[in-house]
Structures are given as C-alpha cells and as structure tokens.
Protein backbone atom coordinates (compact mmCIF):
# COMPACT_ATOMS: atom_id res chain seq x y z
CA UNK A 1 123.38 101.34 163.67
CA UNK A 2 124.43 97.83 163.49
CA UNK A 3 125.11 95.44 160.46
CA UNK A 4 126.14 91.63 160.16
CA UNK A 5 127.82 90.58 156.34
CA UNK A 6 128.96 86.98 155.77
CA UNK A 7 132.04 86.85 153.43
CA UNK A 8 132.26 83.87 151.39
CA UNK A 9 135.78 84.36 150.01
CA UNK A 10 137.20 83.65 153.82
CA UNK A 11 134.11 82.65 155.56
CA UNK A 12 133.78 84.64 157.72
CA UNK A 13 131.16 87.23 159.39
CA UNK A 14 131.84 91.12 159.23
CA UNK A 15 130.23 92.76 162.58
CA UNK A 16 129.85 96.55 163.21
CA UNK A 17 127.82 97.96 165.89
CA UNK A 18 127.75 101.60 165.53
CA UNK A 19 127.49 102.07 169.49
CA UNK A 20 128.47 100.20 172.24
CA UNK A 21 127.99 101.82 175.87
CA UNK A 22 130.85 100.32 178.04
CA UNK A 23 128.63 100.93 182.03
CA UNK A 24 131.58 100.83 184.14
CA UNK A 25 133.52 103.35 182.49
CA UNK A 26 130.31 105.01 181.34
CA UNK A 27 131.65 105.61 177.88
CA UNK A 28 130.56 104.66 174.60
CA UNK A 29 132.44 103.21 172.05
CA UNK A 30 132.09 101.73 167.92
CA UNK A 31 133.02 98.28 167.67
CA UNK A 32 134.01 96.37 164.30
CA UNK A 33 134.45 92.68 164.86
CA UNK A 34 135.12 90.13 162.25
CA UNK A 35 134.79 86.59 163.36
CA UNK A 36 135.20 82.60 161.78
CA UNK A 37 131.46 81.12 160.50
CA UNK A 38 131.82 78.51 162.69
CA UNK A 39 129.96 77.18 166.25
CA UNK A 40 133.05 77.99 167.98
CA UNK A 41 133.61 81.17 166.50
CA UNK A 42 136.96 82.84 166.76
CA UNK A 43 137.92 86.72 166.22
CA UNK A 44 139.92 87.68 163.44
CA UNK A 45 139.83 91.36 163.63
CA UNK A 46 138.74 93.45 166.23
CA UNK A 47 138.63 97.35 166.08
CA UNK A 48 137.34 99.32 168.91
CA UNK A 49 136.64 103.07 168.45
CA UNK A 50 136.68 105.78 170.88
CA UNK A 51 135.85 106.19 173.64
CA UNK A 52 133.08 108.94 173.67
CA UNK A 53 131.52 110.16 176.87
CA UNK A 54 128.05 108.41 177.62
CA UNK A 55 126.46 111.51 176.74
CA UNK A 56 127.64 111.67 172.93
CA UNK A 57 126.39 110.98 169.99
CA UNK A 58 129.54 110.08 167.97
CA UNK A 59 129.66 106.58 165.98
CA UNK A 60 130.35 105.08 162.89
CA UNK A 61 127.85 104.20 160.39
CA UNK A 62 129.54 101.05 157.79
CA UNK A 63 132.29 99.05 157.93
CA UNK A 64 133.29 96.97 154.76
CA UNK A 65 135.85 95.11 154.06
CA UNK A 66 138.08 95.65 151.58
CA UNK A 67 140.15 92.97 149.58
C-alpha cells in the first residue's frame, strides 16, 4: 500500500509507503515522508514505523495530513 498527494497550500508532496523491508536488519518498517515539490527535493517530515520482523504483516494503510 503506497500513496503520493501533492499539497498545494505548502507545496509539497505527502509520501506513505505502507511497507518498507529494511535487508540488513531484515525487518520491515511503514514509512511517511513528506518532501518540497521541487528538483532538489528536501524532507520536511519523516516518520518511520516499527520495526516488524520480515515475516509480518503489520503496516499502515493512509496517511493524511492534517491542517
């Protein structure tokens, strides 16, 4: 589960992916990224989730922002 949502009051881009397997610690995690709408994008917000064990199913489904 993954979504993308451009925000037009800041500009900016709202990113959720619902699960992220990190290899080397062989863990999964849900990531929530909001970034600048720019070429050179910068991170505003960055939430990471977790972890889970590889061999979960645990993640989250939305992420909105709120104003």
């Amino acid at each position: 589960m993954s979504d993308a949502d451009y925000i037009q009051e800041s500009e900016t881009v709202l990113v959720h992916s619902g699960r992220v397997l990190n290899e080397e610690e062989d863990q999964r995690y849900s990531v929530t990224v909001e970034v600048t709408h720019e070429e050179d994008s910068e991170v505003v917000y960055e939430l990471w989730y977790g972890p889970f064990g590889a061999d979960e199913y645990f993640q989250m489904y939305r992420a909105e922002r709120m104003p």
